[in-house]
C-alpha atoms as a PDB file:
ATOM      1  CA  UNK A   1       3.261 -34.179  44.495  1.00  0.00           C
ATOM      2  CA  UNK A   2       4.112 -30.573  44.287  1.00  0.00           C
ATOM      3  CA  UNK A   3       7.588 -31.241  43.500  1.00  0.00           C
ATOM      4  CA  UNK A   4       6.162 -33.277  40.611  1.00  0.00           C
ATOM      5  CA  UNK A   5       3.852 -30.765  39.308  1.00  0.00           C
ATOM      6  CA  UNK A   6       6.780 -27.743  39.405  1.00  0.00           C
ATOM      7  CA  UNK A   7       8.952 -30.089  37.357  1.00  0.00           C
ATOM      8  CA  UNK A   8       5.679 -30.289  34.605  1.00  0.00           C
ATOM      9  CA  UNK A   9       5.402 -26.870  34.428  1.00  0.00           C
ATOM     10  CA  UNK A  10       9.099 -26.267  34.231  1.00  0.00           C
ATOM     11  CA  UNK A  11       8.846 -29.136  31.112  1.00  0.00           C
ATOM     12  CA  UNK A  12       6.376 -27.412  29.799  1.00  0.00           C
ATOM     13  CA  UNK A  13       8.185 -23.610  30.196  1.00  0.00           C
ATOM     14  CA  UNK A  14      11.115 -25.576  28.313  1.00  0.00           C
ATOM     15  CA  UNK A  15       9.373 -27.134  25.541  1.00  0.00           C
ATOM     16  CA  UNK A  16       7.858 -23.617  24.970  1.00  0.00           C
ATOM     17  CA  UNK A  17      11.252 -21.699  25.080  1.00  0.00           C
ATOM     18  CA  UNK A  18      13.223 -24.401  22.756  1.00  0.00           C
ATOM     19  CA  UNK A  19      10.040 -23.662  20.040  1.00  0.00           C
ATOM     20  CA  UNK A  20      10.410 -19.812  20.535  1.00  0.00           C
ATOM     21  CA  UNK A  21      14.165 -20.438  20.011  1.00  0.00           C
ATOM     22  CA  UNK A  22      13.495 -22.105  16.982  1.00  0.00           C
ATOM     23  CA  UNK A  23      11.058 -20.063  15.172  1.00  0.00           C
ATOM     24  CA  UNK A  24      13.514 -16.929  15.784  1.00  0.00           C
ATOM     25  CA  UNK A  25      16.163 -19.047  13.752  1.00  0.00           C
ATOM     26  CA  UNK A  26      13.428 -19.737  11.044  1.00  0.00           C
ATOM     27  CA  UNK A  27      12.302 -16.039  10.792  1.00  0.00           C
ATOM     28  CA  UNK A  28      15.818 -15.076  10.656  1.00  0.00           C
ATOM     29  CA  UNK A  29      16.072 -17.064   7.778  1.00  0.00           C
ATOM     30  CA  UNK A  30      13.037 -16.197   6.549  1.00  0.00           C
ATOM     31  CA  UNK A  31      14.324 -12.436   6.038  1.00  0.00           C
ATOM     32  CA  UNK A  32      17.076 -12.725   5.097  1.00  0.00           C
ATOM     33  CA  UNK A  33      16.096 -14.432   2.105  1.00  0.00           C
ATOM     34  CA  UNK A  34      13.785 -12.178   1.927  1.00  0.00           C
ATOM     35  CA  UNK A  35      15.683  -9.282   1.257  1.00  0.00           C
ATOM     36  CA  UNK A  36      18.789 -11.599  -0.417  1.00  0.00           C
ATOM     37  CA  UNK A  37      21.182 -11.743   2.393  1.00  0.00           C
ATOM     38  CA  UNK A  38      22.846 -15.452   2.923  1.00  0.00           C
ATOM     39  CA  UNK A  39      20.641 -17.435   5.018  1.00  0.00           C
ATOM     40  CA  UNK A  40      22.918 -17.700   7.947  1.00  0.00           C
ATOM     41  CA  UNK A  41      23.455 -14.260   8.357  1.00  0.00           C
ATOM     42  CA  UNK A  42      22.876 -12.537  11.848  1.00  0.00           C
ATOM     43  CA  UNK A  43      20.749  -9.353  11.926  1.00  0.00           C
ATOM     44  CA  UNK A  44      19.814  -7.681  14.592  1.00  0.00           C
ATOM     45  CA  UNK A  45      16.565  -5.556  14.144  1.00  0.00           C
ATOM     46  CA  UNK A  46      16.763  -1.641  15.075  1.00  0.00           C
ATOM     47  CA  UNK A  47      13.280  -1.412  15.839  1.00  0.00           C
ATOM     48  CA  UNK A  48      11.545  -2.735  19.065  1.00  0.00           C
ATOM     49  CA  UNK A  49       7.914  -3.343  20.712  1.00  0.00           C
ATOM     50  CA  UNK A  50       8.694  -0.010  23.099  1.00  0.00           C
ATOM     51  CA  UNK A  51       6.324   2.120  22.148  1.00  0.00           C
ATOM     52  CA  UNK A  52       3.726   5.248  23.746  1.00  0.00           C
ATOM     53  CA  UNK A  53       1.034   5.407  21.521  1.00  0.00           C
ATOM     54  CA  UNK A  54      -2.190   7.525  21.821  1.00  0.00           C
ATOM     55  CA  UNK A  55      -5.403   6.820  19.493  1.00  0.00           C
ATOM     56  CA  UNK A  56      -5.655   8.176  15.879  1.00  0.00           C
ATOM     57  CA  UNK A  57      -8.563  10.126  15.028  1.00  0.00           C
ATOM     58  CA  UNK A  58     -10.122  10.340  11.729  1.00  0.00           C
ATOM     59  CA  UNK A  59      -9.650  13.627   9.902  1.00  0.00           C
ATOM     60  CA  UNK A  60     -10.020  14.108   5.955  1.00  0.00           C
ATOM     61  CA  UNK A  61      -6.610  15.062   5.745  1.00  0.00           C
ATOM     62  CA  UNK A  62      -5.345  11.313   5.736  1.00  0.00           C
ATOM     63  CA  UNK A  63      -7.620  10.769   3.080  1.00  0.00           C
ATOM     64  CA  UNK A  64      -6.159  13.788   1.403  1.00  0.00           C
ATOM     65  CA  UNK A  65      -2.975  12.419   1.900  1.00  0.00           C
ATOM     66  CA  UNK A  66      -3.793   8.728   0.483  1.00  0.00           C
ATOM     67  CA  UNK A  67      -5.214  10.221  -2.720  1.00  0.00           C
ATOM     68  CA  UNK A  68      -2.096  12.391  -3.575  1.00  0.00           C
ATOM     69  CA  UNK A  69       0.187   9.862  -2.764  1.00  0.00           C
ATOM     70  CA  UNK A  70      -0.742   6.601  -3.464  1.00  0.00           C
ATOM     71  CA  UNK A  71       0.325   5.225  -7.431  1.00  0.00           C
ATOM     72  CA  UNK A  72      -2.699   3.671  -8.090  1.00  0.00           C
ATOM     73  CA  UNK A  73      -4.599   6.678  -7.982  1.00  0.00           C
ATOM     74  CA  UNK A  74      -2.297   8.445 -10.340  1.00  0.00           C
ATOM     75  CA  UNK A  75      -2.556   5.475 -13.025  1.00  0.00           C
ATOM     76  CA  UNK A  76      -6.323   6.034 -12.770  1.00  0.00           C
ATOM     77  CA  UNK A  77      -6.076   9.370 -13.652  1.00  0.00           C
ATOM     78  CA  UNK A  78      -3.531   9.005 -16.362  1.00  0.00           C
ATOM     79  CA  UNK A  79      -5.880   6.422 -18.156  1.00  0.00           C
ATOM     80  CA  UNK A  80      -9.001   9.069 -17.494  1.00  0.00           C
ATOM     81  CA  UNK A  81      -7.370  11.509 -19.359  1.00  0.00           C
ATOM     82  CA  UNK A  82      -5.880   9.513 -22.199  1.00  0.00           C
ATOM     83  CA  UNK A  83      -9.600   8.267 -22.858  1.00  0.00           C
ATOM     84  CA  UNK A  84     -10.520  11.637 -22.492  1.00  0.00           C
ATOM     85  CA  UNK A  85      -7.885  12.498 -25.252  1.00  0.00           C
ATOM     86  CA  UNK A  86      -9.361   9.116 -27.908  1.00  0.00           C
ATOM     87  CA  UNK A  87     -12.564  11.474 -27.584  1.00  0.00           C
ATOM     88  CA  UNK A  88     -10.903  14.745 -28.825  1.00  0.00           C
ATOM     89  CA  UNK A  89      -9.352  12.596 -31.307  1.00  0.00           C
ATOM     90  CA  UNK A  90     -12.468  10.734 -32.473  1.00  0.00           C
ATOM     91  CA  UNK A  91     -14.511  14.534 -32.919  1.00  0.00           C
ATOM     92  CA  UNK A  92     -11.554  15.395 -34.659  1.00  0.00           C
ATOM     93  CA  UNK A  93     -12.510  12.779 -37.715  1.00  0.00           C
ATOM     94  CA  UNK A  94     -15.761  14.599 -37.959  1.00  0.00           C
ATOM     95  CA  UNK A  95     -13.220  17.811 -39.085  1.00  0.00           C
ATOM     96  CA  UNK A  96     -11.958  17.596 -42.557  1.00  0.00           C
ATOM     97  CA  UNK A  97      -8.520  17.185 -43.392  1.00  0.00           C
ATOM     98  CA  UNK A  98      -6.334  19.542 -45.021  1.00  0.00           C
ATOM     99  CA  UNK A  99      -3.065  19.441 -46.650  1.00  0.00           C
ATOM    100  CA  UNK A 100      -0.575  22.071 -47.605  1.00  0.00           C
ATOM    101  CA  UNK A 101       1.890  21.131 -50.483  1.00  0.00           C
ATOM    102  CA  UNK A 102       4.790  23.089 -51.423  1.00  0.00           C
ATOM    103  CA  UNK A 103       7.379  21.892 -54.709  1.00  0.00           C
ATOM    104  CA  UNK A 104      10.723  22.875 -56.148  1.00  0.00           C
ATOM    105  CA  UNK A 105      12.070  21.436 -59.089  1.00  0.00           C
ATOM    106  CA  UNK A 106      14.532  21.944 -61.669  1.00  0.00           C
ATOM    107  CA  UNK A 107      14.383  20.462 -65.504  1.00  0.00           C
ATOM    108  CA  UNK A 108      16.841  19.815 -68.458  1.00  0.00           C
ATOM    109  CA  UNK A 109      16.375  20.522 -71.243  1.00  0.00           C
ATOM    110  CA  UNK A 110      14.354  23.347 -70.178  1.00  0.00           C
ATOM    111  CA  UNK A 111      11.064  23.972 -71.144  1.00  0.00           C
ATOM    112  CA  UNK A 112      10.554  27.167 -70.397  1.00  0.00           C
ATOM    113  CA  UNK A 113      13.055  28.163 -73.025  1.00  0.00           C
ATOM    114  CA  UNK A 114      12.566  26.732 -75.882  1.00  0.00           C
ATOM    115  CA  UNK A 115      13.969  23.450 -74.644  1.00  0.00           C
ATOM    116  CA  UNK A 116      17.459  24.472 -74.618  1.00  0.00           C
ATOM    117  CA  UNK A 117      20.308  21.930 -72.652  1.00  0.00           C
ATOM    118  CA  UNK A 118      20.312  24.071 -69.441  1.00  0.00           C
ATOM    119  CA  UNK A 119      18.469  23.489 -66.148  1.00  0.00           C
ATOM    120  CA  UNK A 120      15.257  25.170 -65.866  1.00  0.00           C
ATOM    121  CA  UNK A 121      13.464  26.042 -62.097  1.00  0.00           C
ATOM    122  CA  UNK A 122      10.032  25.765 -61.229  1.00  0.00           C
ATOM    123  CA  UNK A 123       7.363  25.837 -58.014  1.00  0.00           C
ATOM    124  CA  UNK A 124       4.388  24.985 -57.460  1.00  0.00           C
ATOM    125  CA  UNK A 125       1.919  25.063 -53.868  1.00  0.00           C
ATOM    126  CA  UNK A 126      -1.024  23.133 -53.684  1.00  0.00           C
ATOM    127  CA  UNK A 127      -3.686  22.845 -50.740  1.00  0.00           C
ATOM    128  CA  UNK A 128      -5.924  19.572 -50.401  1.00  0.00           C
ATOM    129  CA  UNK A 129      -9.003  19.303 -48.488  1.00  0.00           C
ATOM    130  CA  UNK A 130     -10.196  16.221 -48.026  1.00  0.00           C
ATOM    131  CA  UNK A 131     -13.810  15.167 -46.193  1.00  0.00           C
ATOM    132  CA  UNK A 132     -15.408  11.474 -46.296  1.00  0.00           C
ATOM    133  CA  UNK A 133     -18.817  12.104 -47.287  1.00  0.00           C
ATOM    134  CA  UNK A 134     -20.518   8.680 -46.154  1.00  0.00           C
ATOM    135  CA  UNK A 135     -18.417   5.975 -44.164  1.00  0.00           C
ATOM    136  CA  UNK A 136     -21.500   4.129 -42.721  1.00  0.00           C
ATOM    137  CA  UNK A 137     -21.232   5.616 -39.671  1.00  0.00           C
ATOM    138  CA  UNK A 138     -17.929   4.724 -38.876  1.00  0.00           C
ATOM    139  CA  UNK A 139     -16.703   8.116 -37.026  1.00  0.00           C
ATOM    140  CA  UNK A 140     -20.362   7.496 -35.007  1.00  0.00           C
ATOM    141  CA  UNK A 141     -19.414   4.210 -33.844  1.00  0.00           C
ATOM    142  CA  UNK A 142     -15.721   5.310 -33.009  1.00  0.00           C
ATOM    143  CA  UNK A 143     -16.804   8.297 -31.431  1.00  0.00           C
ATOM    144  CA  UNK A 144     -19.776   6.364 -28.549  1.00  0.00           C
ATOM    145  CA  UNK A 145     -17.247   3.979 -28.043  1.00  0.00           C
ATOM    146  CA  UNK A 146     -14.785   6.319 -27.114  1.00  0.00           C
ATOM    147  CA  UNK A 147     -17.145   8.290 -24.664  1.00  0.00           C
ATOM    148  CA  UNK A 148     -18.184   5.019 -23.262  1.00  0.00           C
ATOM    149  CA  UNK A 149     -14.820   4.058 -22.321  1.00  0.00           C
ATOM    150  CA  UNK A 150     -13.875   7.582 -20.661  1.00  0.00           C
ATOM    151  CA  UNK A 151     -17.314   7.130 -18.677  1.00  0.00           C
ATOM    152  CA  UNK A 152     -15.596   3.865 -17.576  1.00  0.00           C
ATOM    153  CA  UNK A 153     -12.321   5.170 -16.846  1.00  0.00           C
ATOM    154  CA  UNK A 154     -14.099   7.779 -14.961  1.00  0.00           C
ATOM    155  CA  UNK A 155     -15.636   5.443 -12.650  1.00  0.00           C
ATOM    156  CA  UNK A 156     -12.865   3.234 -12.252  1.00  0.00           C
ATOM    157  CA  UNK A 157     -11.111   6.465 -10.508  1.00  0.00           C
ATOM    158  CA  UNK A 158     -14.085   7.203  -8.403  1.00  0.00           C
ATOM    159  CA  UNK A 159     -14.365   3.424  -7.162  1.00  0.00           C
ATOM    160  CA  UNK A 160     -10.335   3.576  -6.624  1.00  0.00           C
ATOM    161  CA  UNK A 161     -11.152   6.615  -4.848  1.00  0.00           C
ATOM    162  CA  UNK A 162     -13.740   5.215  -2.272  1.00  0.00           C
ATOM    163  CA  UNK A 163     -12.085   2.059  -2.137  1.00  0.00           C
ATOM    164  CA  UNK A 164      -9.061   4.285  -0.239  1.00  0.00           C
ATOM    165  CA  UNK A 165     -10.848   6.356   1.626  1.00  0.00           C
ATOM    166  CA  UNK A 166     -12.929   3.056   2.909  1.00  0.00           C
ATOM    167  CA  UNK A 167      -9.084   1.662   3.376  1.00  0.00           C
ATOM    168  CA  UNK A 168      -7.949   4.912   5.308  1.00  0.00           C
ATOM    169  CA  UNK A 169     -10.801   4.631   7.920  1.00  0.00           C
ATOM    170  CA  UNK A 170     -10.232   0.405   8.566  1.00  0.00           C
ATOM    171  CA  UNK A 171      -6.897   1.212   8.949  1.00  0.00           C
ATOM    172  CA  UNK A 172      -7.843   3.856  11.797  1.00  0.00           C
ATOM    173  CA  UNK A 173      -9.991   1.803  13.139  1.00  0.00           C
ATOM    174  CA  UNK A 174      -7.529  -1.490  13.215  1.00  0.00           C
ATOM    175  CA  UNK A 175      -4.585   1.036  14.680  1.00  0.00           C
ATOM    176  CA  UNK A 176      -7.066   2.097  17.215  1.00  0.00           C
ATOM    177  CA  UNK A 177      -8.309  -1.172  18.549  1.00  0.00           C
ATOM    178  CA  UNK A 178      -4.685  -2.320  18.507  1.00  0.00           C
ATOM    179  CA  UNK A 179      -3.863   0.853  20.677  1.00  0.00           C
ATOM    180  CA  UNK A 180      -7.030  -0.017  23.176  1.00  0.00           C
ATOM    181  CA  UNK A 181      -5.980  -4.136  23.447  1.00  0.00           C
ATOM    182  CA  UNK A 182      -2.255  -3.141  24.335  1.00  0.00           C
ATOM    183  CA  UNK A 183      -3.613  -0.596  26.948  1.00  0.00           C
ATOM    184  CA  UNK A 184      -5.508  -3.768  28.262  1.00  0.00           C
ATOM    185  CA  UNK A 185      -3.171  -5.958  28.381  1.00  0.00           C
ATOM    186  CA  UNK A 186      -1.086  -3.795  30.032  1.00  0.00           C
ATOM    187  CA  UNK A 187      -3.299  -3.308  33.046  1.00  0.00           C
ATOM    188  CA  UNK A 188      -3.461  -6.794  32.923  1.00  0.00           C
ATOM    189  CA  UNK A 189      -0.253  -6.992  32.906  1.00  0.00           C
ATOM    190  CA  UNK A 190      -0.083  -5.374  35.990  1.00  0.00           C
ATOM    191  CA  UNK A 191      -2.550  -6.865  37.596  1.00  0.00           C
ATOM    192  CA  UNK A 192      -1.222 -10.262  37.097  1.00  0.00           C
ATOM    193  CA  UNK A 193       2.328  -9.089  38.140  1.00  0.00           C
ATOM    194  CA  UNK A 194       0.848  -7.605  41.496  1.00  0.00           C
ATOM    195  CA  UNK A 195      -1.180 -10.994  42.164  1.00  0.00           C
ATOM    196  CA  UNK A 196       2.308 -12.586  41.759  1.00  0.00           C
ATOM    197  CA  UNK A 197       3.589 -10.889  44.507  1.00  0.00           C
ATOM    198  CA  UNK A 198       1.065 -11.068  46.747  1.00  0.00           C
ATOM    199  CA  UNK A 199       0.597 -15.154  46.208  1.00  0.00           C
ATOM    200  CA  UNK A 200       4.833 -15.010  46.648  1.00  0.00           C
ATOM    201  CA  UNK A 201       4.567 -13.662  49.919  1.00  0.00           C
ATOM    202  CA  UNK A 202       1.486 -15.643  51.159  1.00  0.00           C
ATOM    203  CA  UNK A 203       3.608 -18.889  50.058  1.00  0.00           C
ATOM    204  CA  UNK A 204       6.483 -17.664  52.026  1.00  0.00           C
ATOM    205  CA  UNK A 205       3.916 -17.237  54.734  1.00  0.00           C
ATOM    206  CA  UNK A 206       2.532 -20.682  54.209  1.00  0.00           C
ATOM    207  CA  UNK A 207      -0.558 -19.456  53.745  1.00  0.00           C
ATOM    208  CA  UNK A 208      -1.292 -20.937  50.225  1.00  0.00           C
ATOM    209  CA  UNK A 209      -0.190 -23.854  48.952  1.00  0.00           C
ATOM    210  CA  UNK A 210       2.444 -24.329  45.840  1.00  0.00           C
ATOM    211  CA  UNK A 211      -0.825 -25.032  43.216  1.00  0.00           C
ATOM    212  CA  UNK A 212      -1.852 -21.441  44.089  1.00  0.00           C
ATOM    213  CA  UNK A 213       1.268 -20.184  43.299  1.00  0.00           C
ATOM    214  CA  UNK A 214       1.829 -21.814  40.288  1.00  0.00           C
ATOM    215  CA  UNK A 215      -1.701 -20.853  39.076  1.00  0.00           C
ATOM    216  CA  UNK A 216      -0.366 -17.083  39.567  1.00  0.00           C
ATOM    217  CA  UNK A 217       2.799 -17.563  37.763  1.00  0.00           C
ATOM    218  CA  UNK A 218       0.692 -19.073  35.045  1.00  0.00           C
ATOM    219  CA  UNK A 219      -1.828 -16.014  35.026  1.00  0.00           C
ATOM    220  CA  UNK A 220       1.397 -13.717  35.185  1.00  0.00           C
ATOM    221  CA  UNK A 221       3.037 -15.457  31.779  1.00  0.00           C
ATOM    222  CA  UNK A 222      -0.265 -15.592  30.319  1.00  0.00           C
ATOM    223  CA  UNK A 223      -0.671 -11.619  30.943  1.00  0.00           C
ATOM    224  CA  UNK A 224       2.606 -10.869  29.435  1.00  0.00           C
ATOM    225  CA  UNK A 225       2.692 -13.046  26.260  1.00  0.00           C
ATOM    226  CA  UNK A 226      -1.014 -11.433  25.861  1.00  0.00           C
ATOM    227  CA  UNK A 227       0.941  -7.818  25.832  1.00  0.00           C
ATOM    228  CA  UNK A 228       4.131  -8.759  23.713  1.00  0.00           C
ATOM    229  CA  UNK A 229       1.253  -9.897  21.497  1.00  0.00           C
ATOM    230  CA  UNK A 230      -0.483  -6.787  21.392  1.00  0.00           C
ATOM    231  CA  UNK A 231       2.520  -4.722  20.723  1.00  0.00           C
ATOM    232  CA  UNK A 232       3.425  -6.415  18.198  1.00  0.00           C
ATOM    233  CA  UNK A 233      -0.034  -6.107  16.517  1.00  0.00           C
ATOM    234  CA  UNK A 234      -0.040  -1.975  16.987  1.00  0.00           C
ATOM    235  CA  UNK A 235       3.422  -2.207  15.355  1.00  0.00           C
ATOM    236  CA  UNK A 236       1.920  -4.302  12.288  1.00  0.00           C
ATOM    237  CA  UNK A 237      -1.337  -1.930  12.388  1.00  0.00           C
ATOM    238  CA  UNK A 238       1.147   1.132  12.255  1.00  0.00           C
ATOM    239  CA  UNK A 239       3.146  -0.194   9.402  1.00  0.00           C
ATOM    240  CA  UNK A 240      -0.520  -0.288   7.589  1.00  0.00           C
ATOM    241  CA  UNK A 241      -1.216   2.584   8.313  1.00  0.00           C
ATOM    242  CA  UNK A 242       1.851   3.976   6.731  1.00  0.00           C
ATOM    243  CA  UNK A 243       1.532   1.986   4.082  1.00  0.00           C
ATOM    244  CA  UNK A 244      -1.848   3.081   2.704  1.00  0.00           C
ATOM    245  CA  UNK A 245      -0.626   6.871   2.953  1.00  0.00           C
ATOM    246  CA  UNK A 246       1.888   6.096   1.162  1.00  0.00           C
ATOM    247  CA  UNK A 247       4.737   7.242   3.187  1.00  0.00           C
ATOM    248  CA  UNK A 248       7.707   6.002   5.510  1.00  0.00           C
ATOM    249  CA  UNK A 249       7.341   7.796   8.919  1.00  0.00           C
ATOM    250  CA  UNK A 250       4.511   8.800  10.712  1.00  0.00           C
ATOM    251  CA  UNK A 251       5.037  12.079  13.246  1.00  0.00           C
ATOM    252  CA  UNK A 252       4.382  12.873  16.046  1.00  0.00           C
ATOM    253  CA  UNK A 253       1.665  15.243  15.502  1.00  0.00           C
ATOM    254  CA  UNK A 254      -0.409  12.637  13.825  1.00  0.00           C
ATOM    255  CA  UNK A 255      -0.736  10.857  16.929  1.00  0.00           C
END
């Protein structure tokens, strides 16, 4: 009987390691038609799930950071000030318009002695001022809907604005949480690995039986999956991080 159930649980540990095997082919795959390699290539990531992290706190110079650097942000303010600029240029119709003319000209015969077959020479300057008395209100119009749409770009930016700073602190708080759950499951970890032992020796001892044991390998798999896990989420949490301030690398004073 407990011959029978080790060979389950060995089935079981199989089945589990041929779909792991599997799904590392497919991600493979996955990225590497992601980034347009051929699908059978073989990569071998740099990075790994190694990592001594210590918790993030929340200081206004992230948020800083976020609002210099990210693109968004930026467009915002471009379209602000080019609304800003349709205002300028809708007072400006309220201004009249003036032109300055200048002329040279030459005529034959000329005129300007007694018609005679030569060239005669001539200039002439002329300034025009020019201001629409009554337009129905046109430049009115123009001018409000102008000033309504830089009031509009205006809060767009201040929405995009709290919309990353609200983005800044989740992250935080995600890259934080991730940090506490790994530092659980590490002690778990441990825990498990230590109850391991302990139901190893009492099996040698035959002072539990092979159910107990199993039960501890179980709890000790369990433990560890739970902590690759985890790492893997503070990496992904990291990478967010990054991401919303806009930059590659985060160092080593920031943590």
């Amino acid at each position: 009987n407990d011959v029978l159930k080790i060979e389950v649980k060995k089935n079981e540990a199989e089945s589990k390691l041929l779909k792991a095997q599997n799904a590392l082919k497919l991600a493979k795959m996955a990225l590497c038609q992601h980034i347009g390699l051929p699908l059978k290539a073989d990569i071998s990531p740099l990075d790994s799930l190694t990592t001594d992290a210590r918790k993030i706190k929340y200081n206004s110079v992230y948020t800083d950071q976020a609002l210099q650097s990210r693109p968004e942000i930026n467009m915002l303010e471009q379209k602000l000030n080019i609304n800003s600029a349709m205002v300028d240029l809708a007072w400006s119709r309220y201004s009249p318009n003036i032109y300055l003319t200048a002329n040279y000209f030459s005529v034959n015969p000329n005129p300007y002695n007694s018609l005679k077959d030569e060239f005669g020479t001539d200039w002439s300057l002329g300034l025009v001022c020019e201001f629409p008395l009554f337009n129905w209100n046109k430049r009115g119009n123009q001018l409000t809907s102008a000033r309504h749409k830089r009031k509009s770009a205006s809060y767009e930016l201040e929405e995009g604005k709290d919309k990353i700073k609200l983005e800044v602190q989740r992250v935080i708080n995600k890259l934080n949480e991730a940090i506490q759950t790994m530092e659980m499951n590490k002690k778990s970890l441990q825990q498990s690995r230590e109850n391991l032992k302990i139901a190893k020796d009492n099996f040698h001892e035959g002072i539990i039986n092979s159910s107990e044991l199993l039960e501890a390998q179980t709890l000790w798999r369990k433990s560890y999956a739970n902590y690759i896990e985890s790492k893997k989420s503070y990496k992904i949490a990291r990478a967010k991080f990054e991401k919303v301030l806009a930059r590659h690398k985060v160092s080593q004073g920031d943590q």
